[in-house]
PDB file of N, CA and C in Angstrom:
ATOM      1  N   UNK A   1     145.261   4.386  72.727  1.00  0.00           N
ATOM      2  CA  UNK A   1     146.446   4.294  71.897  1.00  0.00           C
ATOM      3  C   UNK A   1     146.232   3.227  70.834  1.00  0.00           C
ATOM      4  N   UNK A   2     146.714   3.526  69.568  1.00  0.00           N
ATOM      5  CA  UNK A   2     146.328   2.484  68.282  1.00  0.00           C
ATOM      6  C   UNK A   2     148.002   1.836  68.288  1.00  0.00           C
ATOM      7  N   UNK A   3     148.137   1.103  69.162  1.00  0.00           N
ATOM      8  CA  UNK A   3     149.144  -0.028  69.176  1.00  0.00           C
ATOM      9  C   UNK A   3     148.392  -1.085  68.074  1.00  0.00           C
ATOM     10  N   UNK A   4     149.895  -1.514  67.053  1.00  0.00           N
ATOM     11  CA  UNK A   4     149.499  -2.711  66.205  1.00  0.00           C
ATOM     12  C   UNK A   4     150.037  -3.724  67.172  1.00  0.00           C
ATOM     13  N   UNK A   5     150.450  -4.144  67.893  1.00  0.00           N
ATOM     14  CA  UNK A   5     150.714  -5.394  68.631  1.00  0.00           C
ATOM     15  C   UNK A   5     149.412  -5.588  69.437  1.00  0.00           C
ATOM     16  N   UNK A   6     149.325  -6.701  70.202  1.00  0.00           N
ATOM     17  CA  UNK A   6     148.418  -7.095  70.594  1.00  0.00           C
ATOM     18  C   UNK A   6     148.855  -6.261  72.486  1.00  0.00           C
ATOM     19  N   UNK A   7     148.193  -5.980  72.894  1.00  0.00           N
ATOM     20  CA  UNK A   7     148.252  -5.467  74.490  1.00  0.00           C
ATOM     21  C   UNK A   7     147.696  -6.823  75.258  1.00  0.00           C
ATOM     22  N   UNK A   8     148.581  -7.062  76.407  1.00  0.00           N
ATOM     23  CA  UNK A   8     148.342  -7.418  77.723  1.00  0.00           C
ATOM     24  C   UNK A   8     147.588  -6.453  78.457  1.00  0.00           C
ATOM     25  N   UNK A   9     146.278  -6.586  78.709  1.00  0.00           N
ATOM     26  CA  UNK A   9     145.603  -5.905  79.103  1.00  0.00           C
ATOM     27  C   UNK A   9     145.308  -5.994  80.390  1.00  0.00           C
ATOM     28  N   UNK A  10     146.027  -7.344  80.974  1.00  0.00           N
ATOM     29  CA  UNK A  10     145.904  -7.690  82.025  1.00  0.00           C
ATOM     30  C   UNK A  10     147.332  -7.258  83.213  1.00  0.00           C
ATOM     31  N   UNK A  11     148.351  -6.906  82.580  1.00  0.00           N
ATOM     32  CA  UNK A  11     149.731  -6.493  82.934  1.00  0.00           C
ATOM     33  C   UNK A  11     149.263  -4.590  83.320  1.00  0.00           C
ATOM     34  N   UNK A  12     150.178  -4.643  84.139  1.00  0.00           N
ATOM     35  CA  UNK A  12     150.356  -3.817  85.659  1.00  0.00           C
ATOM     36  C   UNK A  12     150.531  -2.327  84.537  1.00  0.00           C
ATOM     37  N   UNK A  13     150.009  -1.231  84.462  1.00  0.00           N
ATOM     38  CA  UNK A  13     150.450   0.159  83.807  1.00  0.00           C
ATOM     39  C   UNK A  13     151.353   0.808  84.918  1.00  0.00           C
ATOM     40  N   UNK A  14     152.277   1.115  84.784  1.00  0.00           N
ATOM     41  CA  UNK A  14     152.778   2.444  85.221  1.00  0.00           C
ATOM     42  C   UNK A  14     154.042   2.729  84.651  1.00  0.00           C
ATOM     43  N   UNK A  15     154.286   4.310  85.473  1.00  0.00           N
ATOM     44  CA  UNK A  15     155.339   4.992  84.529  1.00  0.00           C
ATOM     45  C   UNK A  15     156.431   4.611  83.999  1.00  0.00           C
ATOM     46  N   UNK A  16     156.696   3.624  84.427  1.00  0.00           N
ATOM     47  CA  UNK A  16     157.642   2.753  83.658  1.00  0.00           C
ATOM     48  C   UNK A  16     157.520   1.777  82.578  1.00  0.00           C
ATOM     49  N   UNK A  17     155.985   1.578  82.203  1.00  0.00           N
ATOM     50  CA  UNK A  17     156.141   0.970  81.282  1.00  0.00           C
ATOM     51  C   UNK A  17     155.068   1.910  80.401  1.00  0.00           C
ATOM     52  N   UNK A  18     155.134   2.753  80.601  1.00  0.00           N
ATOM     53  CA  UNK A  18     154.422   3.385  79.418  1.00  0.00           C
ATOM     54  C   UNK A  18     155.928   4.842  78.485  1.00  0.00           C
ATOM     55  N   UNK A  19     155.292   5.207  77.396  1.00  0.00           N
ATOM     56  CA  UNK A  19     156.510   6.132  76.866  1.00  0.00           C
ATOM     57  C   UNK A  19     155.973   7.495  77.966  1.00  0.00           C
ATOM     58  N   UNK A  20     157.096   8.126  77.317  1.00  0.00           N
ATOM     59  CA  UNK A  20     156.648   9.600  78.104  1.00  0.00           C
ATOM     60  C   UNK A  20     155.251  10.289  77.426  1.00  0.00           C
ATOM     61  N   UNK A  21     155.449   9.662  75.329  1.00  0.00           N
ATOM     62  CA  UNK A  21     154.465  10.676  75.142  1.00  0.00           C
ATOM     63  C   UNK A  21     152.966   9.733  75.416  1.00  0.00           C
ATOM     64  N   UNK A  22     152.738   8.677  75.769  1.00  0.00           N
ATOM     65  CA  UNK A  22     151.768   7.879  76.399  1.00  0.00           C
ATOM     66  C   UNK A  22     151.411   8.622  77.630  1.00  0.00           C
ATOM     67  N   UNK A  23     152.300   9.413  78.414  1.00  0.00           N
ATOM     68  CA  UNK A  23     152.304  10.023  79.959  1.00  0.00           C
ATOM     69  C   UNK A  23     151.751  11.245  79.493  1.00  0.00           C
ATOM     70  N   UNK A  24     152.136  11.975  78.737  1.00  0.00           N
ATOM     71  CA  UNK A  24     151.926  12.898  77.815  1.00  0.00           C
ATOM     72  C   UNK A  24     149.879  13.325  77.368  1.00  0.00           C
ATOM     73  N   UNK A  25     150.108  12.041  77.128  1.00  0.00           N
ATOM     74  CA  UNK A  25     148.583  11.660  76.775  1.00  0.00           C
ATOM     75  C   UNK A  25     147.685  11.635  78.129  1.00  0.00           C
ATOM     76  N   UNK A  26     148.104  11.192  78.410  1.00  0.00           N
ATOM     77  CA  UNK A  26     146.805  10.807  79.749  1.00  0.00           C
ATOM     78  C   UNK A  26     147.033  11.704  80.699  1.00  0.00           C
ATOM     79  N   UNK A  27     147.963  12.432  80.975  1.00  0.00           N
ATOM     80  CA  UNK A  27     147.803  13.736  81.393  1.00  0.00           C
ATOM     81  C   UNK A  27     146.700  15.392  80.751  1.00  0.00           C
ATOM     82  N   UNK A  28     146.985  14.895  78.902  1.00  0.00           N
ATOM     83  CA  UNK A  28     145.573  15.962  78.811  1.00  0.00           C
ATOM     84  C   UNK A  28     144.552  15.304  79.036  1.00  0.00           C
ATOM     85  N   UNK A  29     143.956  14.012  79.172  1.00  0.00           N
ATOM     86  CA  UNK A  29     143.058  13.362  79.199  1.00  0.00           C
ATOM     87  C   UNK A  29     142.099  13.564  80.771  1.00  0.00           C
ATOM     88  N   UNK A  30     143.210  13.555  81.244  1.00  0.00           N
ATOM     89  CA  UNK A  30     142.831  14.022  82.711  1.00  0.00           C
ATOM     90  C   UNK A  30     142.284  15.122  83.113  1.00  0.00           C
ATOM     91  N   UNK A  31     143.117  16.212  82.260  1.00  0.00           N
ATOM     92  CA  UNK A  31     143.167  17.781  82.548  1.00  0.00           C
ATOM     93  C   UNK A  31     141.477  17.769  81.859  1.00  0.00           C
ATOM     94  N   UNK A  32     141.045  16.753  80.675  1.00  0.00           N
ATOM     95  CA  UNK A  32     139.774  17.575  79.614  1.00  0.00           C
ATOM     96  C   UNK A  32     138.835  17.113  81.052  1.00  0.00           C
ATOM     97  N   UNK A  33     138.969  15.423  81.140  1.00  0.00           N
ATOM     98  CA  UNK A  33     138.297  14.925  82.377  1.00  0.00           C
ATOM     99  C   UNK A  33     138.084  15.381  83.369  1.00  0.00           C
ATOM    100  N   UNK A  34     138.620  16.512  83.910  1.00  0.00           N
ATOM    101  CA  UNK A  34     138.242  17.099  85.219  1.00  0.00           C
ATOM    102  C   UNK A  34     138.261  18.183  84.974  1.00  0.00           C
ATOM    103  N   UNK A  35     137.756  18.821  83.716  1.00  0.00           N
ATOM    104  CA  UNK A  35     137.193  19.815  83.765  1.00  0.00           C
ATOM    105  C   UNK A  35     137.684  21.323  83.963  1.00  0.00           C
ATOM    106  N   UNK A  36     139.215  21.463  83.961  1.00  0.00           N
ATOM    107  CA  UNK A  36     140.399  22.306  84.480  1.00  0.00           C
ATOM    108  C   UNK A  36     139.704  23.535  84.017  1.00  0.00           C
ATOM    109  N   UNK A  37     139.971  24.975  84.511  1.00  0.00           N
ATOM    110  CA  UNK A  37     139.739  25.986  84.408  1.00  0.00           C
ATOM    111  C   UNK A  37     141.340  26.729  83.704  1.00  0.00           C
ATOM    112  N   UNK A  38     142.461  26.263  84.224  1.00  0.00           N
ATOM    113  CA  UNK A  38     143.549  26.655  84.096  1.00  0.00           C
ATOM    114  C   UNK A  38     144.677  25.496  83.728  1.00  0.00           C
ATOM    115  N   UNK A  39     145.309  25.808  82.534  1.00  0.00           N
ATOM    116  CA  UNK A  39     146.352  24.963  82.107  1.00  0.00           C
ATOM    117  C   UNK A  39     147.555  25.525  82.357  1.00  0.00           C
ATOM    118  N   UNK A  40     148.552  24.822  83.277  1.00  0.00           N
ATOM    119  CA  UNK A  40     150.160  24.943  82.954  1.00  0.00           C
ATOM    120  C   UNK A  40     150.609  24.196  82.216  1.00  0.00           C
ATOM    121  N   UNK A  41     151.214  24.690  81.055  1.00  0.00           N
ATOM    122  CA  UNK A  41     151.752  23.488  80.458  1.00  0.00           C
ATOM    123  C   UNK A  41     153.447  23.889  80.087  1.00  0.00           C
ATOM    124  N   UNK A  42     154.333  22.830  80.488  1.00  0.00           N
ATOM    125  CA  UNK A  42     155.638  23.443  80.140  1.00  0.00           C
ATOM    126  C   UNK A  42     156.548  22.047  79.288  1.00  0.00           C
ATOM    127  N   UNK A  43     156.306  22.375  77.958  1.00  0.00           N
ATOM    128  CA  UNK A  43     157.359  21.574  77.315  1.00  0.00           C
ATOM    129  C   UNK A  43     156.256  20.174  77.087  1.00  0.00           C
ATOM    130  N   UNK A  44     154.778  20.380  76.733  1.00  0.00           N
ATOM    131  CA  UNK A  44     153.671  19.406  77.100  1.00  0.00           C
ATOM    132  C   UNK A  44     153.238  18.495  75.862  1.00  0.00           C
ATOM    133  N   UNK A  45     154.191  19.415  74.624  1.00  0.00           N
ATOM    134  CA  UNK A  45     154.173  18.256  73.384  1.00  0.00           C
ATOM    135  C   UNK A  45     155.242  17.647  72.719  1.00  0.00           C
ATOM    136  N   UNK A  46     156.402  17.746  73.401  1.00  0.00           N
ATOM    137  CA  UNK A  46     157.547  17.579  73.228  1.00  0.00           C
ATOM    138  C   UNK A  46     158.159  16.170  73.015  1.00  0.00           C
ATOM    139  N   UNK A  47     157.155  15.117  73.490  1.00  0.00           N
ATOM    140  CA  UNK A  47     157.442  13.907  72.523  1.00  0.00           C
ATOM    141  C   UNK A  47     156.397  13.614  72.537  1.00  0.00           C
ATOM    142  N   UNK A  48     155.116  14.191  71.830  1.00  0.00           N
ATOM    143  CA  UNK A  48     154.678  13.698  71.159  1.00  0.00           C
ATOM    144  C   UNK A  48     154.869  13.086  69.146  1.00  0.00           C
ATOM    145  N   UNK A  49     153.879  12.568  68.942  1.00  0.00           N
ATOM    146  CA  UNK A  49     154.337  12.479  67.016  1.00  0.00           C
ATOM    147  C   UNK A  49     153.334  13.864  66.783  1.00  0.00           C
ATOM    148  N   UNK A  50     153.571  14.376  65.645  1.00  0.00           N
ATOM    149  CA  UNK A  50     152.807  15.211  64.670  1.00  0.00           C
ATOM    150  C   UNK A  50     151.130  15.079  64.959  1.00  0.00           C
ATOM    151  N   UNK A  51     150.696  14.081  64.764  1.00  0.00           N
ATOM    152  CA  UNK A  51     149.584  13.585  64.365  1.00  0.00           C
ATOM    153  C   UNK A  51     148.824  13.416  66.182  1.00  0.00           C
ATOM    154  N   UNK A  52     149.479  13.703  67.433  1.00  0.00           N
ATOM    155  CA  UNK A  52     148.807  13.880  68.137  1.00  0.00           C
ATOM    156  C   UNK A  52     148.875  15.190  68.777  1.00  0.00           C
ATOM    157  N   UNK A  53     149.940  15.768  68.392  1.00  0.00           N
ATOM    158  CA  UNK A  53     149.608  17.398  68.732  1.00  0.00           C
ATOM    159  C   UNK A  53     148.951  18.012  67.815  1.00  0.00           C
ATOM    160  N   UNK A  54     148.498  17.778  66.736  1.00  0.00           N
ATOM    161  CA  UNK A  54     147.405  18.235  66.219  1.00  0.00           C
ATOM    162  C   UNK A  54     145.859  18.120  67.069  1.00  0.00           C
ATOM    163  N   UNK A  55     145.841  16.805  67.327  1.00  0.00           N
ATOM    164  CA  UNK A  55     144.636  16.487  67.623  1.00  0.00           C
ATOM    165  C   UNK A  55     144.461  17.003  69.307  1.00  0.00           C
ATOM    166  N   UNK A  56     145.535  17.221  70.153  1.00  0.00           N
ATOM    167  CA  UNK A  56     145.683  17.940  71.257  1.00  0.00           C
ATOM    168  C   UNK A  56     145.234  19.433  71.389  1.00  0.00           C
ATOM    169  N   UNK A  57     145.969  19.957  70.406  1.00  0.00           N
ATOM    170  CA  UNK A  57     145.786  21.040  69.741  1.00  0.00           C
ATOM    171  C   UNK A  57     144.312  21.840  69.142  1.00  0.00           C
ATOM    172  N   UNK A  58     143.435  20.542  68.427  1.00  0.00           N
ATOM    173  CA  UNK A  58     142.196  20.774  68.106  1.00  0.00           C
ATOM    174  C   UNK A  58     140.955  20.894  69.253  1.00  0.00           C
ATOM    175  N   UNK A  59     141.644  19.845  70.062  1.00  0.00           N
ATOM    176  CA  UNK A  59     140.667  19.270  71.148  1.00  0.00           C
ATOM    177  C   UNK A  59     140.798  20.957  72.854  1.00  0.00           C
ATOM    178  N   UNK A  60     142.065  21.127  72.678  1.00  0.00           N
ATOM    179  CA  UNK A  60     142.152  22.429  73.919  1.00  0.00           C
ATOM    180  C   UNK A  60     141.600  23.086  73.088  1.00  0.00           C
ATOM    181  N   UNK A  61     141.674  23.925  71.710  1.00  0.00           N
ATOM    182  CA  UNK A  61     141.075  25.131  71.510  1.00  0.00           C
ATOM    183  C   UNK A  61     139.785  24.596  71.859  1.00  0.00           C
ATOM    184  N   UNK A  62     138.810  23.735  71.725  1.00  0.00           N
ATOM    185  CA  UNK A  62     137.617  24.193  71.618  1.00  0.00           C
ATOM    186  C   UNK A  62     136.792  24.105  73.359  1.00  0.00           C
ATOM    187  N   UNK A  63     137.962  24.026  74.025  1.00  0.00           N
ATOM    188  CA  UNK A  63     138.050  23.748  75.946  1.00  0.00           C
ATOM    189  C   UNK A  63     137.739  25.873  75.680  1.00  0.00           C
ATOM    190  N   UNK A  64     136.919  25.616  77.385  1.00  0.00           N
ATOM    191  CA  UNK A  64     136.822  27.168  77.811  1.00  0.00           C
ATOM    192  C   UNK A  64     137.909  26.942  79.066  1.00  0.00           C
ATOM    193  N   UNK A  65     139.144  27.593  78.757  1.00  0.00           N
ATOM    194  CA  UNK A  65     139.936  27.312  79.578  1.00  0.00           C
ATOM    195  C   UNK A  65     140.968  28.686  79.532  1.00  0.00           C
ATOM    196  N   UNK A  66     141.453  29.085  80.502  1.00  0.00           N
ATOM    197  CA  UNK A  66     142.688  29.725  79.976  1.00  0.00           C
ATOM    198  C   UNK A  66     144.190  28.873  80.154  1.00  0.00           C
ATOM    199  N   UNK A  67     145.043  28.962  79.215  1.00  0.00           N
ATOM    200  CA  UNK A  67     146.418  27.861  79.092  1.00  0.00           C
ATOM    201  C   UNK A  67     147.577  28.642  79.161  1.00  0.00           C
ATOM    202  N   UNK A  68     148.187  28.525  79.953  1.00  0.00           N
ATOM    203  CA  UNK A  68     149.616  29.091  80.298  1.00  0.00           C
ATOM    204  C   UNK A  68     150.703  28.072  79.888  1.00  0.00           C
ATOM    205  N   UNK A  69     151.265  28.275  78.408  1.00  0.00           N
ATOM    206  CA  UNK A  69     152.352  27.540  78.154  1.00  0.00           C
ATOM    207  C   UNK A  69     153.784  27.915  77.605  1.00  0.00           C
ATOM    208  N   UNK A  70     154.518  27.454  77.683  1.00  0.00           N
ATOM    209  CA  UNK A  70     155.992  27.772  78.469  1.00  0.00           C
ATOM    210  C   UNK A  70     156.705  26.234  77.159  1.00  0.00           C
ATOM    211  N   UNK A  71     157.435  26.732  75.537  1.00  0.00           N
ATOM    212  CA  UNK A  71     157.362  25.888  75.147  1.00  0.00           C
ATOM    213  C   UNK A  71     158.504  26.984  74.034  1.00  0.00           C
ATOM    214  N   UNK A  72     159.408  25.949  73.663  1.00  0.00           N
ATOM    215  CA  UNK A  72     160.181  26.322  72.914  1.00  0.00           C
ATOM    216  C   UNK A  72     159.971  26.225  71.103  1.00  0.00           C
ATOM    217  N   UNK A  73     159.118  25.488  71.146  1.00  0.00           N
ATOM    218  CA  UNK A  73     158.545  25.588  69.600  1.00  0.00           C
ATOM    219  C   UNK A  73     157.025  25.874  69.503  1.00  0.00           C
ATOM    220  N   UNK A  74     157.446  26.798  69.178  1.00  0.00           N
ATOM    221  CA  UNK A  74     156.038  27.951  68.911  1.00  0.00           C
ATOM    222  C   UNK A  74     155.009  27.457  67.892  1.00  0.00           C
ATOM    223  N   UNK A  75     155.510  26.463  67.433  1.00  0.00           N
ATOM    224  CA  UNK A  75     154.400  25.870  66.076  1.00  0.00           C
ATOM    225  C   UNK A  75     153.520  25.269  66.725  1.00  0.00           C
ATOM    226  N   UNK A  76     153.536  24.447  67.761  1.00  0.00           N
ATOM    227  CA  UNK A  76     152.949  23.485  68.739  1.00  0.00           C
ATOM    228  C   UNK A  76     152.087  23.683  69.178  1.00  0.00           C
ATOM    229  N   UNK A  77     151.385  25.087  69.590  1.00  0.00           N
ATOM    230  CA  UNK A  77     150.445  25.320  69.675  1.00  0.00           C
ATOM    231  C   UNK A  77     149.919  26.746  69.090  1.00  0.00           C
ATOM    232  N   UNK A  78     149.045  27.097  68.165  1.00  0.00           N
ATOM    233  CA  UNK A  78     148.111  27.777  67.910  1.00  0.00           C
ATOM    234  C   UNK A  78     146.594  28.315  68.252  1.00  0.00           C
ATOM    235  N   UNK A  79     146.503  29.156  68.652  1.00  0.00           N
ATOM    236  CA  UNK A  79     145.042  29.491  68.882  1.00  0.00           C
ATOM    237  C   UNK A  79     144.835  30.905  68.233  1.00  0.00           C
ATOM    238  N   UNK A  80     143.426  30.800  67.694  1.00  0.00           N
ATOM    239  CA  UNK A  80     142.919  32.337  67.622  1.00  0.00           C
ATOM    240  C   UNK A  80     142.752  33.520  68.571  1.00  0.00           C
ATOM    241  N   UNK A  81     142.565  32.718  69.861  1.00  0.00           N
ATOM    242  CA  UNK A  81     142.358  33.737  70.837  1.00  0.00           C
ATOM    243  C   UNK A  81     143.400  33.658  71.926  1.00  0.00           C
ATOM    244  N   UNK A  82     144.504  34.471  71.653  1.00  0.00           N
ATOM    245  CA  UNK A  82     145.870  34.531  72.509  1.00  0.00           C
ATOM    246  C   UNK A  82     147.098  35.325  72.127  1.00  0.00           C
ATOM    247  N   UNK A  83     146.814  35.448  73.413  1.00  0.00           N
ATOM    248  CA  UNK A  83     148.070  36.404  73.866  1.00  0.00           C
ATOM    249  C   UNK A  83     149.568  35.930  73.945  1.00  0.00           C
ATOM    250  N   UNK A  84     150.552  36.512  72.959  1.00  0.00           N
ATOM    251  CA  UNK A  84     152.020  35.421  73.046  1.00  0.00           C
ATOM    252  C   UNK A  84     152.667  36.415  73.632  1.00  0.00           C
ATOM    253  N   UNK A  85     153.723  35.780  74.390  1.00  0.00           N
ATOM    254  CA  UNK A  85     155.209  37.012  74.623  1.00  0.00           C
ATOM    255  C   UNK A  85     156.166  35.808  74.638  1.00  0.00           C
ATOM    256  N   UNK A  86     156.973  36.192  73.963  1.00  0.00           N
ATOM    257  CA  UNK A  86     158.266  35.144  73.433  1.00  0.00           C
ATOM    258  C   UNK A  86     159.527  36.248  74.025  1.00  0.00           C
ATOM    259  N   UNK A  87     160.193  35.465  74.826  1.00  0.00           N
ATOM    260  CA  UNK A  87     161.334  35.758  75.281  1.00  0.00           C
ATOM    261  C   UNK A  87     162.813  35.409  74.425  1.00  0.00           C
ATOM    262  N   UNK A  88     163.471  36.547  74.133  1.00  0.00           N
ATOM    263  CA  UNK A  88     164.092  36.187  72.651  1.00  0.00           C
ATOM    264  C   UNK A  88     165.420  37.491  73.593  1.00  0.00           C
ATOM    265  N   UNK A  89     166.579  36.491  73.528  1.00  0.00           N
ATOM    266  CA  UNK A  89     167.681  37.189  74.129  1.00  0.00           C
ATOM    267  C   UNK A  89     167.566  38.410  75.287  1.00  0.00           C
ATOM    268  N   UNK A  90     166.734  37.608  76.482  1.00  0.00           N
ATOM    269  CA  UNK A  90     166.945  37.730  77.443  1.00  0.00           C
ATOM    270  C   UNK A  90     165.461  38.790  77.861  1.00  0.00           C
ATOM    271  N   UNK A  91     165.003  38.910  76.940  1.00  0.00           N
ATOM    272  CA  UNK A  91     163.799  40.273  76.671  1.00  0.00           C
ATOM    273  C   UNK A  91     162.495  40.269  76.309  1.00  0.00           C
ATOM    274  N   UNK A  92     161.447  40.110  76.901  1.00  0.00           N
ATOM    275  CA  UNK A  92     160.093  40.045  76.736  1.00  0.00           C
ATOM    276  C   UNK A  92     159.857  40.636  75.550  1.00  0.00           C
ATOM    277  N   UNK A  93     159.283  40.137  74.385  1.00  0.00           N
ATOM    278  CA  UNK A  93     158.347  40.726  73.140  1.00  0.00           C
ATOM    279  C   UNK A  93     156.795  40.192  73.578  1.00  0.00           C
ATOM    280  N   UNK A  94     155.911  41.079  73.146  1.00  0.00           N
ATOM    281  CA  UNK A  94     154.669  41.127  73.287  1.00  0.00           C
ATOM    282  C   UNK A  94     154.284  41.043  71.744  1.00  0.00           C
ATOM    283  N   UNK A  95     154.060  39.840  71.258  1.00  0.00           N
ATOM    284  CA  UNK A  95     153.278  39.505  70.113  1.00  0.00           C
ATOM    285  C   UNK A  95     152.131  40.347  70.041  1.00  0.00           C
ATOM    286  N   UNK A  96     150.952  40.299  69.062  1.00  0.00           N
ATOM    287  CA  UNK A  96     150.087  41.013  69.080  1.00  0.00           C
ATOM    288  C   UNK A  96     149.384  40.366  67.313  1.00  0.00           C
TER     289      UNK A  96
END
């Protein structure tokens, strides 16, 4: 994280003192780190800023993975190779 303050590096991390989209973070970090075959992701960029769901974004497409995500703004993630179905008043559409 590019914090301009100075970090206590020596002070205790956990979920309480980090943001959600910090939790956010080190959860894909984990998922690239171990190598996942399969992504759930539900609601997984939702506080992030701009400028790291891009780079989230850049970094899964080029993962051999398949990603199952479940997300109300469809801009958030893009790929070339995928299958959408958007549920739109109560009713499965099959993008294409």
């Amino acid at each position: 994280f590019k914090e301009k303050n100075i970090l206590d590096l020596n002070s205790q991390i956990t979920p309480t003192t980090l943001s959600s989209g910090q939790m956010q973070k080190i959860s894909f970090i984990r998922c690239l780190i171990s190598e996942a075959k399969i992504l759930f992701l539900d609601e997984s960029t939702s506080n992030l800023d701009k400028d790291s769901k891009i780079l989230i974004n850049q970094l899964l497409s080029t993962q051999d993975l398949t990603i199952i995500n479940s997300t109300h703004n469809k801009t958030d993630f893009s790929y070339d190779k995928s299958l959408k179905i958007e549920i739109i008043n109560n009713k499965r559409e099959l993008i294409v």
